[in-house]
PDB file of N, CA and C in Angstrom:
ATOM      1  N   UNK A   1      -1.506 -29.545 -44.907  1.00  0.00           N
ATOM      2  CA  UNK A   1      -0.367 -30.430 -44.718  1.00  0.00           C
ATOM      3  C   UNK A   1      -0.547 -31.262 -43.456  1.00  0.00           C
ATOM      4  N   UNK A   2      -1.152 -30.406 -42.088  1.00  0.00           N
ATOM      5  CA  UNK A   2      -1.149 -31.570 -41.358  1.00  0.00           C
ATOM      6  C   UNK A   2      -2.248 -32.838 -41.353  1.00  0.00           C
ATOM      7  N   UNK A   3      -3.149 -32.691 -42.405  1.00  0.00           N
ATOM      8  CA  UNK A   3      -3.811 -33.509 -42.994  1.00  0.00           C
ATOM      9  C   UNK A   3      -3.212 -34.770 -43.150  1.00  0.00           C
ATOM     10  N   UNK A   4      -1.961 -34.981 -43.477  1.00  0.00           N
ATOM     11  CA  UNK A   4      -1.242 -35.928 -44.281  1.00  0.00           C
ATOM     12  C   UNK A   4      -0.263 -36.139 -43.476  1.00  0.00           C
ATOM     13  N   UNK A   5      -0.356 -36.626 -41.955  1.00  0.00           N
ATOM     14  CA  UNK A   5       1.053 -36.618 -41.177  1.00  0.00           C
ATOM     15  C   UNK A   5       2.271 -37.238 -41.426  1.00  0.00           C
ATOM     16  N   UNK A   6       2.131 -38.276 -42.345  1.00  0.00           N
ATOM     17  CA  UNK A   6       3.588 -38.834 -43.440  1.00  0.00           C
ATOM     18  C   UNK A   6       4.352 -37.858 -44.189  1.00  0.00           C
ATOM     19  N   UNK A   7       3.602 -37.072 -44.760  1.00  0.00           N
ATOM     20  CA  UNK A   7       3.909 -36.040 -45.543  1.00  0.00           C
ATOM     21  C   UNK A   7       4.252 -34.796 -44.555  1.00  0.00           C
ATOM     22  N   UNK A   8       3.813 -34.686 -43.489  1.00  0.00           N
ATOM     23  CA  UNK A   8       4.143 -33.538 -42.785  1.00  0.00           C
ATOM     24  C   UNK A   8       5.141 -33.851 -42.197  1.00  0.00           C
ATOM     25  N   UNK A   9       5.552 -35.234 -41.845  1.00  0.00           N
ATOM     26  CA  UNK A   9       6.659 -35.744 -40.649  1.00  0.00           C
ATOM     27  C   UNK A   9       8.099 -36.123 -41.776  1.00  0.00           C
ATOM     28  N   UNK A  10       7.455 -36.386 -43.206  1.00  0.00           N
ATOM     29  CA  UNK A  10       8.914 -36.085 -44.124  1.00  0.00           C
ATOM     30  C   UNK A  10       9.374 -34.745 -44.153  1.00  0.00           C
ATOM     31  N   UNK A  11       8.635 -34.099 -44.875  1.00  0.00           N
ATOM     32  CA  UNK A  11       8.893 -32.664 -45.015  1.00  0.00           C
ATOM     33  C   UNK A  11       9.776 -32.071 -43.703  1.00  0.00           C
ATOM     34  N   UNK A  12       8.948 -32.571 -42.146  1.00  0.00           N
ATOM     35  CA  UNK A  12       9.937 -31.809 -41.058  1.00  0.00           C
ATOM     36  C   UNK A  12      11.261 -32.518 -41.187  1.00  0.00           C
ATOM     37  N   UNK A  13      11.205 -33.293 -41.328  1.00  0.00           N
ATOM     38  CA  UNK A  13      12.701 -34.252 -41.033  1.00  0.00           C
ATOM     39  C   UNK A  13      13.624 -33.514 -42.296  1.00  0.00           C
ATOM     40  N   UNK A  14      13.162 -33.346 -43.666  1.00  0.00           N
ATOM     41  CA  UNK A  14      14.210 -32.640 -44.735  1.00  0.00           C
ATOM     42  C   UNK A  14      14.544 -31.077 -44.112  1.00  0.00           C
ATOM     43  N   UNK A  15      13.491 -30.718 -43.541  1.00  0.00           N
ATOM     44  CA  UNK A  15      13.799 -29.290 -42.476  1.00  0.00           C
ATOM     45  C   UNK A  15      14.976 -29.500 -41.674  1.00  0.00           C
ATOM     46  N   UNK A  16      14.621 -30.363 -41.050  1.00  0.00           N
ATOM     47  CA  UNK A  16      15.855 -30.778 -40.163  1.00  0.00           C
ATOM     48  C   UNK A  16      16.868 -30.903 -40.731  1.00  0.00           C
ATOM     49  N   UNK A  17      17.255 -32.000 -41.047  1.00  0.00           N
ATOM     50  CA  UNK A  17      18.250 -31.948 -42.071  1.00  0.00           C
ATOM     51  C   UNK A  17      18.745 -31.122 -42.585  1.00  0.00           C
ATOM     52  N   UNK A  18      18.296 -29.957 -43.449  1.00  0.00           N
ATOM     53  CA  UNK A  18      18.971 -28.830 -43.937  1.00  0.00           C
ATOM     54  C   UNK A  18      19.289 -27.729 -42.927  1.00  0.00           C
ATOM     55  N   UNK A  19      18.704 -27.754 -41.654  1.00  0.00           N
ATOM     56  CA  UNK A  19      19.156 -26.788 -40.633  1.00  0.00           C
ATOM     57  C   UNK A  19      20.009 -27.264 -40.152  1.00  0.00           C
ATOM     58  N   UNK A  20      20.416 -28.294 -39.992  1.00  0.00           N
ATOM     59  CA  UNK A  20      21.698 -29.347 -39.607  1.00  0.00           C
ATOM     60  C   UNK A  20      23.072 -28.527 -40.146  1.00  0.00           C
ATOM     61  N   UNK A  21      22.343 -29.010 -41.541  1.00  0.00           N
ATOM     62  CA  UNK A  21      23.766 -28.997 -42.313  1.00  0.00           C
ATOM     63  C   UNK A  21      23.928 -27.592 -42.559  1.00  0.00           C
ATOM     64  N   UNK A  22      23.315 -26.594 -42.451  1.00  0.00           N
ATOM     65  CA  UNK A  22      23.780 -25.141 -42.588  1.00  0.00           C
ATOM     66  C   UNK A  22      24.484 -24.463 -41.283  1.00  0.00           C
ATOM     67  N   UNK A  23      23.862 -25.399 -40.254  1.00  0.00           N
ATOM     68  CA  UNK A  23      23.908 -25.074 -38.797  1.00  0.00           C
ATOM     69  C   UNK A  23      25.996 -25.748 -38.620  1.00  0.00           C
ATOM     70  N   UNK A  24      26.235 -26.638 -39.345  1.00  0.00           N
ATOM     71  CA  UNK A  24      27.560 -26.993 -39.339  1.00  0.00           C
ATOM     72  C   UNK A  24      28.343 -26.352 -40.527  1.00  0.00           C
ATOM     73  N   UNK A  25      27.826 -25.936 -41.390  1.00  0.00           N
ATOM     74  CA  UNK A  25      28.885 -24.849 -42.007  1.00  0.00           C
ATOM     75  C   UNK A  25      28.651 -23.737 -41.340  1.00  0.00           C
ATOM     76  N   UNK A  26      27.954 -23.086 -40.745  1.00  0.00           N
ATOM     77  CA  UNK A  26      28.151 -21.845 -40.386  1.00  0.00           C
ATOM     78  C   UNK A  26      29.246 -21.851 -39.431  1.00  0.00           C
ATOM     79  N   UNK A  27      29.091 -23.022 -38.407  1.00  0.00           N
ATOM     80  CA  UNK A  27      30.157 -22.932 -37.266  1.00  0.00           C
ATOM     81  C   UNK A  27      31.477 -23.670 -38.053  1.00  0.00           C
ATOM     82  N   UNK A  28      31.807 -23.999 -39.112  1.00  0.00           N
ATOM     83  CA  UNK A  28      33.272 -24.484 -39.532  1.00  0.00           C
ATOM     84  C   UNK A  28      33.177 -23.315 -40.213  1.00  0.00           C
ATOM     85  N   UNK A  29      32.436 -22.155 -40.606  1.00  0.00           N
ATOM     86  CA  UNK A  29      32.905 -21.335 -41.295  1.00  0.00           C
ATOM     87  C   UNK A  29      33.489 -20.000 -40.047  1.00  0.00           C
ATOM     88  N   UNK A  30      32.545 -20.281 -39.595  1.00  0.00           N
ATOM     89  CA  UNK A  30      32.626 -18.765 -38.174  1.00  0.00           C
ATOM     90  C   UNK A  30      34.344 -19.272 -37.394  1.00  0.00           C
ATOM     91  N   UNK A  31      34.726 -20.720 -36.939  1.00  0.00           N
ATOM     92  CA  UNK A  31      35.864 -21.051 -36.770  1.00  0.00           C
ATOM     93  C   UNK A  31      37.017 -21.015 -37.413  1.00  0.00           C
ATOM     94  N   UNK A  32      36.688 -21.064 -38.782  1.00  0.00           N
ATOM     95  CA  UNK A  32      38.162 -20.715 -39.412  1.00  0.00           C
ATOM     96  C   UNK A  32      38.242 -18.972 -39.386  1.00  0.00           C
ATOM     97  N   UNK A  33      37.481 -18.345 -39.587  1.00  0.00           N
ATOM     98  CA  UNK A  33      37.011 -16.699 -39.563  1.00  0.00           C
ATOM     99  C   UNK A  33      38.201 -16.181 -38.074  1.00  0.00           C
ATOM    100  N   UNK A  34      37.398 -16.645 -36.940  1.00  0.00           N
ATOM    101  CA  UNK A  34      38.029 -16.444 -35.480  1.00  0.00           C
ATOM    102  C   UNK A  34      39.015 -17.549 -35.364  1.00  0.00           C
ATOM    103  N   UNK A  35      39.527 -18.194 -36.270  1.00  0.00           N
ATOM    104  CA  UNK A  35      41.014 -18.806 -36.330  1.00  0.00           C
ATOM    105  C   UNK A  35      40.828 -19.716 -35.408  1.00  0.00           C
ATOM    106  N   UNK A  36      39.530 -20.581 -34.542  1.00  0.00           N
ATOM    107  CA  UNK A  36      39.650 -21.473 -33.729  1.00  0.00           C
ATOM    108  C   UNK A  36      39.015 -22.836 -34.180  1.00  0.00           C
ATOM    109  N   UNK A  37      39.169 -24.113 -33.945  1.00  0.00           N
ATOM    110  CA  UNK A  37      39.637 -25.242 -33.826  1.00  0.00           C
ATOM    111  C   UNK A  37      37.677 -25.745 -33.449  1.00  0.00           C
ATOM    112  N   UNK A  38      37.093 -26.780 -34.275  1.00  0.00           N
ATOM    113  CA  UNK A  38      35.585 -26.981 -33.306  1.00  0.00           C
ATOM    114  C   UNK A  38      35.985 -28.619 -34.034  1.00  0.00           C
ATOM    115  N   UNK A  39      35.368 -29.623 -33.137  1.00  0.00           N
ATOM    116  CA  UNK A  39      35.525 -30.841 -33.558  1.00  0.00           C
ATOM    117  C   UNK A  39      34.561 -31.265 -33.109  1.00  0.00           C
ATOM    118  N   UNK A  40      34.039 -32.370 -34.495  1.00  0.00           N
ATOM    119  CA  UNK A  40      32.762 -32.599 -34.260  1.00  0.00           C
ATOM    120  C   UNK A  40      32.632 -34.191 -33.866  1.00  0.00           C
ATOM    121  N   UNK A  41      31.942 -34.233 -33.081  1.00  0.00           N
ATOM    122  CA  UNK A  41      31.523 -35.821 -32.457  1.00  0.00           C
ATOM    123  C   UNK A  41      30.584 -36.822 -33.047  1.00  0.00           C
ATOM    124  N   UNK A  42      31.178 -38.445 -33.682  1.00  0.00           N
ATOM    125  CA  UNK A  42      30.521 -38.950 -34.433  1.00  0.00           C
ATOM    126  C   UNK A  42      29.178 -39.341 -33.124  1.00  0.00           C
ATOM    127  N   UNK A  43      27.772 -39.603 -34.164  1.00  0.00           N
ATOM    128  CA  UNK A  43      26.898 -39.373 -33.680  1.00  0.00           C
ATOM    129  C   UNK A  43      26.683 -40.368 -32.553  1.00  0.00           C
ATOM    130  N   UNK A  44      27.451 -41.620 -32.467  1.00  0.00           N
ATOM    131  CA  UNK A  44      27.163 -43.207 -31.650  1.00  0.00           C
ATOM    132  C   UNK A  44      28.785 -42.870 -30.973  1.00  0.00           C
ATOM    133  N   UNK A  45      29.238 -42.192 -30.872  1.00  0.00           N
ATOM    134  CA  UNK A  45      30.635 -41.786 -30.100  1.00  0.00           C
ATOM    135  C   UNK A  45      29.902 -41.526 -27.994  1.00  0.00           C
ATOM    136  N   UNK A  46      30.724 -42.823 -27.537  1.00  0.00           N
ATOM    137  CA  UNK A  46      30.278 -42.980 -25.853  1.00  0.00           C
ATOM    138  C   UNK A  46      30.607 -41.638 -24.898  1.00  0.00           C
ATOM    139  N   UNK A  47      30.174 -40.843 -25.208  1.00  0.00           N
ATOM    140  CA  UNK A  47      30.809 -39.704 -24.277  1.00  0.00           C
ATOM    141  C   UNK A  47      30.677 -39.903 -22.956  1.00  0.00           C
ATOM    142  N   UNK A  48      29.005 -40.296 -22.436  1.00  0.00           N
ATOM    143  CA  UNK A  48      29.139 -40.544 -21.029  1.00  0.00           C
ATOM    144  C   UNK A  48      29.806 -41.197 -20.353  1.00  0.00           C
ATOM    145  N   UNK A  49      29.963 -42.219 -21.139  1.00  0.00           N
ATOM    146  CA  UNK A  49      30.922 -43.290 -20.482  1.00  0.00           C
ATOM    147  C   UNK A  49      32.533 -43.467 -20.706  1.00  0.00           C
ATOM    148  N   UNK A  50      32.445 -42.195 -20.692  1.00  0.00           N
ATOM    149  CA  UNK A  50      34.334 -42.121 -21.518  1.00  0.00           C
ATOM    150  C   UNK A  50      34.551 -40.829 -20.612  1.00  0.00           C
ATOM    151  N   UNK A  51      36.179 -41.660 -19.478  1.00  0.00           N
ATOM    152  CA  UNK A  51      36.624 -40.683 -18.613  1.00  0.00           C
ATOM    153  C   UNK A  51      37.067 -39.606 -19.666  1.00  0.00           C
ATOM    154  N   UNK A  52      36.660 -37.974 -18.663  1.00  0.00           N
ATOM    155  CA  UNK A  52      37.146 -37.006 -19.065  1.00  0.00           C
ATOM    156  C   UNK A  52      38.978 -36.859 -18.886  1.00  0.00           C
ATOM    157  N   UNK A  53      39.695 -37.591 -18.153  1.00  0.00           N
ATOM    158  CA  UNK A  53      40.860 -37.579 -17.411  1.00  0.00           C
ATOM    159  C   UNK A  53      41.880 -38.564 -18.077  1.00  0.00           C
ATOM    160  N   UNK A  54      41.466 -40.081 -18.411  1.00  0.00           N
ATOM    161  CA  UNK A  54      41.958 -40.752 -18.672  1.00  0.00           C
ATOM    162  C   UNK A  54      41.812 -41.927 -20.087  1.00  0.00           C
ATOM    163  N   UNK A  55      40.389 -41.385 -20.603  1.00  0.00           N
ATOM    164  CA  UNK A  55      39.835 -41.635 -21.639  1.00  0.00           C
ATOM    165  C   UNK A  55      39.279 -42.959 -21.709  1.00  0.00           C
ATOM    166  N   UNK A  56      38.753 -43.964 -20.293  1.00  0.00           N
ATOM    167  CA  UNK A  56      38.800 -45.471 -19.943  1.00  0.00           C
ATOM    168  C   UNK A  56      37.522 -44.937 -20.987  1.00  0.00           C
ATOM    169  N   UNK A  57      37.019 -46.054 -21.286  1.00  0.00           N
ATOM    170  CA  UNK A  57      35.199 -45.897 -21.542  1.00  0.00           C
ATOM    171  C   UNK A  57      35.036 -47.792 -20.730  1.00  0.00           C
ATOM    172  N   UNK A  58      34.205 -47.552 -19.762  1.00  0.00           N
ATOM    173  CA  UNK A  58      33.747 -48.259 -18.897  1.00  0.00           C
ATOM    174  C   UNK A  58      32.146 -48.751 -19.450  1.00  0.00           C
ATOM    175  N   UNK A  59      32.041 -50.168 -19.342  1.00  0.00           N
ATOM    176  CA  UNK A  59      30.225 -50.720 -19.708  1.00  0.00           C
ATOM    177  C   UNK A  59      29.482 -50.352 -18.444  1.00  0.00           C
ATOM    178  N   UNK A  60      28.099 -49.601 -18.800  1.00  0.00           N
ATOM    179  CA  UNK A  60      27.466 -49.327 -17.627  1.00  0.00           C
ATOM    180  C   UNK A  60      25.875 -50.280 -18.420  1.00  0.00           C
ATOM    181  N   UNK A  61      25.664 -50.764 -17.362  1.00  0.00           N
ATOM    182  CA  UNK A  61      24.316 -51.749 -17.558  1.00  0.00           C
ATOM    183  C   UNK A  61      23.284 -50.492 -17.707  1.00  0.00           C
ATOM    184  N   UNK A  62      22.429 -50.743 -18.146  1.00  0.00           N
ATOM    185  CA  UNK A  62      20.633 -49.850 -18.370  1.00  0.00           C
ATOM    186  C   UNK A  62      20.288 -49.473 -16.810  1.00  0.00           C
ATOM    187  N   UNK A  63      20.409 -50.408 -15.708  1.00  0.00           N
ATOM    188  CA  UNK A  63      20.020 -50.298 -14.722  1.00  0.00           C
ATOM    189  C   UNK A  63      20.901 -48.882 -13.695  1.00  0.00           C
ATOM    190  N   UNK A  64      21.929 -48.974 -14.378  1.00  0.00           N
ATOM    191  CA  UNK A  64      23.288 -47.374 -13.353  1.00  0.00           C
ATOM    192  C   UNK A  64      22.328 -46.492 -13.608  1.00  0.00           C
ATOM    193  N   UNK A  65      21.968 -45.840 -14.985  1.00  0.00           N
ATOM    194  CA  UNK A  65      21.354 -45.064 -15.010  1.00  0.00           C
ATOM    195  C   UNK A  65      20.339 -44.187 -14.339  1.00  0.00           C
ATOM    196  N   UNK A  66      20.363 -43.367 -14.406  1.00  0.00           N
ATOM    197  CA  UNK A  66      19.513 -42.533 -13.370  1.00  0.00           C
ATOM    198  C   UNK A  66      18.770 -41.336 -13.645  1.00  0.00           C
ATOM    199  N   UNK A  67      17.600 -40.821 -13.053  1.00  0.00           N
ATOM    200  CA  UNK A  67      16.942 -39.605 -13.816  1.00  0.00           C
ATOM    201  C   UNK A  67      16.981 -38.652 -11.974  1.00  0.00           C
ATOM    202  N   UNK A  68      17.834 -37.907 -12.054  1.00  0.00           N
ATOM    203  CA  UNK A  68      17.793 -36.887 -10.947  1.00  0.00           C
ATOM    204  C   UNK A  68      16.979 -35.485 -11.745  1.00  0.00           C
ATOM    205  N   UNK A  69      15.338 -35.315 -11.249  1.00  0.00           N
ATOM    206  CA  UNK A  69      15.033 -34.240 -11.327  1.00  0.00           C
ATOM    207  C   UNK A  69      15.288 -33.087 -10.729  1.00  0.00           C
TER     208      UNK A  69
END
């Protein structure tokens, strides 16, 4: 298979995919079980840039960004 890295890099991605989606019923199933509440975040949803306090979502240029090792 890794002969064929198209074929190896589909195949991982349908992997993915199905660990995804088992990986989100298990936790909407384990939450209704323990009676608690999980909400899921659409995938292009601004979290960084969306106050925790007041909910502004503020434009930050490419350049704010920062890599603190």
């Amino acid at each position: 298979m890794m002969a064929n890295h198209k074929l190896a890099g589909a195949v991982g991605d349908a992997n993915f995919y199905e660990f995804r989606r088992q990986f989100r019923r298990q936790l909407e199933y384990k939450s209704q079980k323990f009676g608690s509440e999980i909400l899921f975040a659409h995938l292009f949803y601004s979290s960084t840039k969306t106050c925790s306090s007041c909910g502004y979502v503020q434009d930050m240029p490419c350049d704010s960004f920062s890599l603190n090792p």
